[in-house]
N, C-alpha and C. Protein backbone atom coordinates (compact mmCIF):
# COMPACT_ATOMS: atom_id res chain seq x y z
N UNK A 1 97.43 -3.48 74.71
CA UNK A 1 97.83 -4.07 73.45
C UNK A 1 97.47 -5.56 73.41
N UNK A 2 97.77 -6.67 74.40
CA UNK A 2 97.54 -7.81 74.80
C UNK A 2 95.82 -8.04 74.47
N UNK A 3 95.07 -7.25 75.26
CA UNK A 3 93.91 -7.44 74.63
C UNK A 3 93.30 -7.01 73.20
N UNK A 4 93.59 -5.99 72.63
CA UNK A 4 93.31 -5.34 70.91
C UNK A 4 93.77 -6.68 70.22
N UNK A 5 95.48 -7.73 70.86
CA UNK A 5 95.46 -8.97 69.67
C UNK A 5 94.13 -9.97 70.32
N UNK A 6 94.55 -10.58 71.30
CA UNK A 6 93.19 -10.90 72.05
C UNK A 6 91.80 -10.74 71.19
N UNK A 7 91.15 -9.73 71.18
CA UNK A 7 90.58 -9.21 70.45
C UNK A 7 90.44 -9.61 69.07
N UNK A 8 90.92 -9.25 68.39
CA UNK A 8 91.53 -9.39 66.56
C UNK A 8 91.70 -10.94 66.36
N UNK A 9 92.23 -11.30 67.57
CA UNK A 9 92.45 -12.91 67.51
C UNK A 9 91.12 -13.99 67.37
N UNK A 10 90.14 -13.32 68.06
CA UNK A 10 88.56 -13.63 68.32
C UNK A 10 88.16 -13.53 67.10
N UNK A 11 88.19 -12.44 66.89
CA UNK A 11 87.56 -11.74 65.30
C UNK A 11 87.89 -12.31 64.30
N UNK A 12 89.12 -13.35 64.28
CA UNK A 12 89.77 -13.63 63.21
C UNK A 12 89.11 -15.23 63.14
N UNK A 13 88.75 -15.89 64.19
CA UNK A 13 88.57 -16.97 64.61
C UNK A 13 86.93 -17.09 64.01
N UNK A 14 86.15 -16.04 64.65
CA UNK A 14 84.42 -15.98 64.34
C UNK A 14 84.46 -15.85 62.46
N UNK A 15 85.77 -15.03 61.81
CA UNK A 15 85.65 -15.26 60.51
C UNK A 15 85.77 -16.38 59.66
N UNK A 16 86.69 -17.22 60.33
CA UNK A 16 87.06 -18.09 59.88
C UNK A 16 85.57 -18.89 59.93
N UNK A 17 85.10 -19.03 60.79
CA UNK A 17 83.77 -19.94 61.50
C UNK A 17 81.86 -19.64 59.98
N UNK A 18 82.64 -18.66 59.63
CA UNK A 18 81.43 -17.41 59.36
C UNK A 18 82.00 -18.49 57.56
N UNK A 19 83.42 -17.92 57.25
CA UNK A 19 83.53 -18.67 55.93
C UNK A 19 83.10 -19.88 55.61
N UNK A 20 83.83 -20.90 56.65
CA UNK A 20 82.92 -22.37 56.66
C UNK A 20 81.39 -22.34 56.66
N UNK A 21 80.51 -21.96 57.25
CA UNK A 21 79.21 -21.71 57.00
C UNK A 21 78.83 -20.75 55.79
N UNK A 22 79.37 -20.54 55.07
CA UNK A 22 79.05 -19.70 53.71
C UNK A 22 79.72 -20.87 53.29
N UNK A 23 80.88 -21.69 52.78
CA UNK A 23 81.10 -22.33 52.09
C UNK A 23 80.33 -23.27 52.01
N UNK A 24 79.59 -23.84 53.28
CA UNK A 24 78.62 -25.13 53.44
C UNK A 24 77.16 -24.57 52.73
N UNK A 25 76.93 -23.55 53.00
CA UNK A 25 75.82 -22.41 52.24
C UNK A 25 76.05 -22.60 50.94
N UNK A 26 77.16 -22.69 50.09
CA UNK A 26 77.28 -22.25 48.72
C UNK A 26 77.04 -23.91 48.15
N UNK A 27 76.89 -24.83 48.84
CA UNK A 27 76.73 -26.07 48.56
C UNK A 27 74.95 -26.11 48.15
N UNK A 28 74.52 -25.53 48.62
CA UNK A 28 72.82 -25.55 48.24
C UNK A 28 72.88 -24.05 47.02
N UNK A 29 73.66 -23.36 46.83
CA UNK A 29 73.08 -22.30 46.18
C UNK A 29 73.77 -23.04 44.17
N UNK A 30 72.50 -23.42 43.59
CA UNK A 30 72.28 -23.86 42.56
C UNK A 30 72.75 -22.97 41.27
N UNK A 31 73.00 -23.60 40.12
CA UNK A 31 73.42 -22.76 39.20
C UNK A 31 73.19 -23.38 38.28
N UNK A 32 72.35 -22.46 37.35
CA UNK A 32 71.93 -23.33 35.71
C UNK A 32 71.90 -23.21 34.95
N UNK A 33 72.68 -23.22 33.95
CA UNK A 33 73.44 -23.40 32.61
C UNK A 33 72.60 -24.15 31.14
N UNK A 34 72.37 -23.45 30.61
CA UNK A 34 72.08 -24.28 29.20
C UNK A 34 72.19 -23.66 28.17
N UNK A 35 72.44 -24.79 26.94
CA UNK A 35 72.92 -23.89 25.75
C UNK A 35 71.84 -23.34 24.86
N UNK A 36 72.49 -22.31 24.22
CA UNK A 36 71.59 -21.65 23.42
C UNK A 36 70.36 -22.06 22.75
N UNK A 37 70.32 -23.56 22.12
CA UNK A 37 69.26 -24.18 21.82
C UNK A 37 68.58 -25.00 22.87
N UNK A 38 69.12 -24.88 23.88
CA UNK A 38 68.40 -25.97 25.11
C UNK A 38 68.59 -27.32 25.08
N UNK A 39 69.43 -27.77 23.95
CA UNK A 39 69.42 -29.05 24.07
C UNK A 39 70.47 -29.74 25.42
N UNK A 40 71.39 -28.65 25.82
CA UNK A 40 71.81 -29.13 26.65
C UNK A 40 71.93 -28.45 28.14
N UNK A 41 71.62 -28.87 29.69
CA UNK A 41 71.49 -28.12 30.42
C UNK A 41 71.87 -29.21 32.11
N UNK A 42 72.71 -27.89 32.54
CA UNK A 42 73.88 -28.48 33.39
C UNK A 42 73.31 -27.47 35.15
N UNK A 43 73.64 -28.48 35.95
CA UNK A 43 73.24 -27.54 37.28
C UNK A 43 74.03 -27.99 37.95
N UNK A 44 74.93 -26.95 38.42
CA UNK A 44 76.04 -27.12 39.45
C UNK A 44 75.88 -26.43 40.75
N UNK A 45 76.33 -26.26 41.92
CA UNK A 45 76.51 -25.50 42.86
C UNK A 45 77.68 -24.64 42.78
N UNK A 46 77.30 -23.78 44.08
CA UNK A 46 78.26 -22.44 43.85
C UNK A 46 79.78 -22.96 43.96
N UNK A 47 79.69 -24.14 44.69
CA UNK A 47 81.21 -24.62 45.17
C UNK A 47 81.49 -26.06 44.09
N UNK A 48 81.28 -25.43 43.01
CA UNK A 48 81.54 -25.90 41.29
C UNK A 48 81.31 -27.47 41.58
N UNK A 49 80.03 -28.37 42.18
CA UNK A 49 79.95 -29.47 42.19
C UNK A 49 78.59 -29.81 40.91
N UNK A 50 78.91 -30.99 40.28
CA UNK A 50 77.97 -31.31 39.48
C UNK A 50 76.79 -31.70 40.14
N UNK A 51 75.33 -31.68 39.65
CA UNK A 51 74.40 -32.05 40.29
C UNK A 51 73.72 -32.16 39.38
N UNK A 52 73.59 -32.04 37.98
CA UNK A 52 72.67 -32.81 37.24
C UNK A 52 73.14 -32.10 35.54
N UNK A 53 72.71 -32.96 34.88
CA UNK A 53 73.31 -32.84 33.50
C UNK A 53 72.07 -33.48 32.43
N UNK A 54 71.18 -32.79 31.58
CA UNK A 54 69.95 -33.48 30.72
C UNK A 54 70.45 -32.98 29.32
N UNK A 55 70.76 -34.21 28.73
CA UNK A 55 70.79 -34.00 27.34
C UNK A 55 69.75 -34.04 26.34
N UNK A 56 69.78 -33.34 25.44
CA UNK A 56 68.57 -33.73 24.08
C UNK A 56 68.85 -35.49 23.63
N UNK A 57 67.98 -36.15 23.14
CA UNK A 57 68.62 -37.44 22.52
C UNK A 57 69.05 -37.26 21.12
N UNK A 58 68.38 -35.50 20.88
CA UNK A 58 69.34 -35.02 19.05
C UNK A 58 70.67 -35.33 19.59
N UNK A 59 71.32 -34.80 20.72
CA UNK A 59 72.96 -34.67 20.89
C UNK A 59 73.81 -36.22 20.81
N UNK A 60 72.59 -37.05 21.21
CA UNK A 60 73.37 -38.75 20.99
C UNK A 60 73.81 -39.13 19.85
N UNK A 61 73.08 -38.44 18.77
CA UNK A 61 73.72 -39.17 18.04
C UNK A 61 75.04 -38.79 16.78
N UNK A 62 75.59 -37.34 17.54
CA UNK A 62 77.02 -36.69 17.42
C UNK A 62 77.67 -36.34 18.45
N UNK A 63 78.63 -37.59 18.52
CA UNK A 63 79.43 -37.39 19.43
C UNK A 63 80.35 -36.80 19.91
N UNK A 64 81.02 -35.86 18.66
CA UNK A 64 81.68 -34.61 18.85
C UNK A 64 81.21 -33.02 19.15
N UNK A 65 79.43 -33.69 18.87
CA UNK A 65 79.38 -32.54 18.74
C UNK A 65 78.71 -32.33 20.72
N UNK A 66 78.41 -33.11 21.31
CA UNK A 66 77.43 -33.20 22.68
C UNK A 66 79.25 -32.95 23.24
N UNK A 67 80.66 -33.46 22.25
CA UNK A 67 81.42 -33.31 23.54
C UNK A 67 81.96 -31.33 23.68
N UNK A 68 81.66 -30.81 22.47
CA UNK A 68 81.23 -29.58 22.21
C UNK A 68 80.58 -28.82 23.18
N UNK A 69 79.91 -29.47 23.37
CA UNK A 69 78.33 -28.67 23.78
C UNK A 69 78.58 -29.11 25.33
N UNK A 70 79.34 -29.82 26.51
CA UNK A 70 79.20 -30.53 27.47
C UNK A 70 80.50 -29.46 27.59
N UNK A 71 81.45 -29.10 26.72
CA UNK A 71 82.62 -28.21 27.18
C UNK A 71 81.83 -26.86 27.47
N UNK A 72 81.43 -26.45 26.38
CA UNK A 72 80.87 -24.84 26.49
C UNK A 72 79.85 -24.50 27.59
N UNK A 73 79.05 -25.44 27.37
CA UNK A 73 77.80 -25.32 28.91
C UNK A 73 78.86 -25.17 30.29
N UNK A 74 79.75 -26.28 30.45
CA UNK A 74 80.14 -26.76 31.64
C UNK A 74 81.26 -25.43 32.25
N UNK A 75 81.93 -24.83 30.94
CA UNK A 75 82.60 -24.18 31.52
C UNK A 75 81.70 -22.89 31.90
N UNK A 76 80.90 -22.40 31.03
CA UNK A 76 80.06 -21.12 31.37
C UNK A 76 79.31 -21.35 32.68
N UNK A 77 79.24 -22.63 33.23
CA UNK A 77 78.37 -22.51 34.75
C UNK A 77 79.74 -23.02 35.61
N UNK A 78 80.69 -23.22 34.94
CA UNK A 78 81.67 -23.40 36.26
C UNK A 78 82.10 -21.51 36.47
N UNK A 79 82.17 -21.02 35.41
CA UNK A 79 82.61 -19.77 35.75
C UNK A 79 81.65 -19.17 36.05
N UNK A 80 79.94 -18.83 35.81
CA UNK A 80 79.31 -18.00 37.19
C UNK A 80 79.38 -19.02 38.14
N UNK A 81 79.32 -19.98 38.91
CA UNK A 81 79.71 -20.58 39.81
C UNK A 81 81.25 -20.03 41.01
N UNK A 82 81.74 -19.88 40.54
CA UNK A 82 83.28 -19.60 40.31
C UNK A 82 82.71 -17.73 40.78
N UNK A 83 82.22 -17.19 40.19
CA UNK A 83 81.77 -15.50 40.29
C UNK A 83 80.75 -15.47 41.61
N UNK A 84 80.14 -16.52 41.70
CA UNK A 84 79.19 -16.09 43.12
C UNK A 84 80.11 -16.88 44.02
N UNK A 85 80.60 -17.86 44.20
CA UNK A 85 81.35 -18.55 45.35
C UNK A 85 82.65 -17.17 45.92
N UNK A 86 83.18 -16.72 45.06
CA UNK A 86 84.38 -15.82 45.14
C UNK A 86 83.74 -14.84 45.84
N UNK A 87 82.46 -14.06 45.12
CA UNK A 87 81.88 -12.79 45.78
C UNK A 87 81.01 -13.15 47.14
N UNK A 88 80.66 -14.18 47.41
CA UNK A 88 80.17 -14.70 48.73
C UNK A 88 81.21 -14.64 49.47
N UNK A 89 82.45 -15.38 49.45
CA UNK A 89 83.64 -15.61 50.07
C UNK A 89 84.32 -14.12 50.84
N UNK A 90 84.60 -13.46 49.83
CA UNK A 90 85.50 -12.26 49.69
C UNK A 90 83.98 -11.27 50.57
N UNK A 91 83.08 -11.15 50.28
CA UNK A 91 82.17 -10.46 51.88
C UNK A 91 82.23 -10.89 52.80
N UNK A 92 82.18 -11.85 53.35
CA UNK A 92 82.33 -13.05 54.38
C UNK A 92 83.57 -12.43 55.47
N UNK A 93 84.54 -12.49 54.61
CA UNK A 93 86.37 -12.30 54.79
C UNK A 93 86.66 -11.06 54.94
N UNK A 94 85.43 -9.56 54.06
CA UNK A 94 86.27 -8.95 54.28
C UNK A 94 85.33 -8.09 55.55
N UNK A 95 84.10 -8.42 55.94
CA UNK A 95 83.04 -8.19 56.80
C UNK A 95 84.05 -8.44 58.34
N UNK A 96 85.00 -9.98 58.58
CA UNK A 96 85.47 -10.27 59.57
C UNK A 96 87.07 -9.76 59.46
N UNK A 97 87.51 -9.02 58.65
CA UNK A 97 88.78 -8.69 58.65
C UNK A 97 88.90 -7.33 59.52
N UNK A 98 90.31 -7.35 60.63
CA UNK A 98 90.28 -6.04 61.39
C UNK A 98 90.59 -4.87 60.91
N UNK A 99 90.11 -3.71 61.32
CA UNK A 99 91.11 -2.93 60.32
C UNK A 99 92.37 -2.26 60.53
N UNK A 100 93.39 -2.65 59.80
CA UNK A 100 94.53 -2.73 60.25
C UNK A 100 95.26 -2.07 59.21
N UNK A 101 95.61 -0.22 59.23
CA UNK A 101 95.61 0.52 58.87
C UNK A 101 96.86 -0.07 57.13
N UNK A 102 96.77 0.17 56.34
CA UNK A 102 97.44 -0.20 55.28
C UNK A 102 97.35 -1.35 54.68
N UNK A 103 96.30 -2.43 54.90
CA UNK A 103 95.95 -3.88 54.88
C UNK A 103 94.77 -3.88 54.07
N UNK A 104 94.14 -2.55 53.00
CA UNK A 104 93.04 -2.55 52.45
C UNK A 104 93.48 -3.73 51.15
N UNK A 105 93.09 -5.36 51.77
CA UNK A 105 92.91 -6.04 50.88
C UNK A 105 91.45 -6.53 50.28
N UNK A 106 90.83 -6.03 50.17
CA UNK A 106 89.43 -6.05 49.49
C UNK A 106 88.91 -5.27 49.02
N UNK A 107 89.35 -4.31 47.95
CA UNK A 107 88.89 -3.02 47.52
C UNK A 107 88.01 -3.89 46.25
């Protein structure tokens, strides 16, 4: 028994090791967003960091409307952002999880 936790204890440790290197991974995996007319277009990473933002100079000169258009873009690439970071994560976690009969947390 001493060794099976032993064991599980390892396993639990190499997962943990495995997530950090997918999370540092999801830092290069790019994501790009733009709105329907193109005037506006946003690139974030998987681990929802900004990395670049190009506006039309039509959008300068309505300012309600670029703050419009800076909501809708931003949230639609934070949320696939948000959809690949989670589904990277959750394989990662459930690849290193033991199986430990009644514990099916990753269906």
């Amino acid at each position: 028994m001493f060794g099976d936790m032993m064991n599980m204890m390892g396993k639990l440790k190499e997962t943990q090791q495995k997530i950090e290197a997918t999370k540092q991974r999801l830092d290069s995996v790019l994501i790009d967003e733009k709105s329907n007319d193109n005037l506006l277009n946003v690139t974030i990473t998987a681990n929802r960091k900004i990395r670049s933002i190009s506006i039309d100079d039509s959008l300068l000169e309505d300012k309600e409307q670029l703050e419009d258009y800076l909501i809708l873009v931003l949230n639609k690439a934070i949320e696939k952002a948000t959809n690949v970071n989670e589904a990277e994560l959750a394989a990662v976690a459930k690849e290193g999880m033991p199986n430990i009969p009644g514990m099916d947390l990753f269906k």
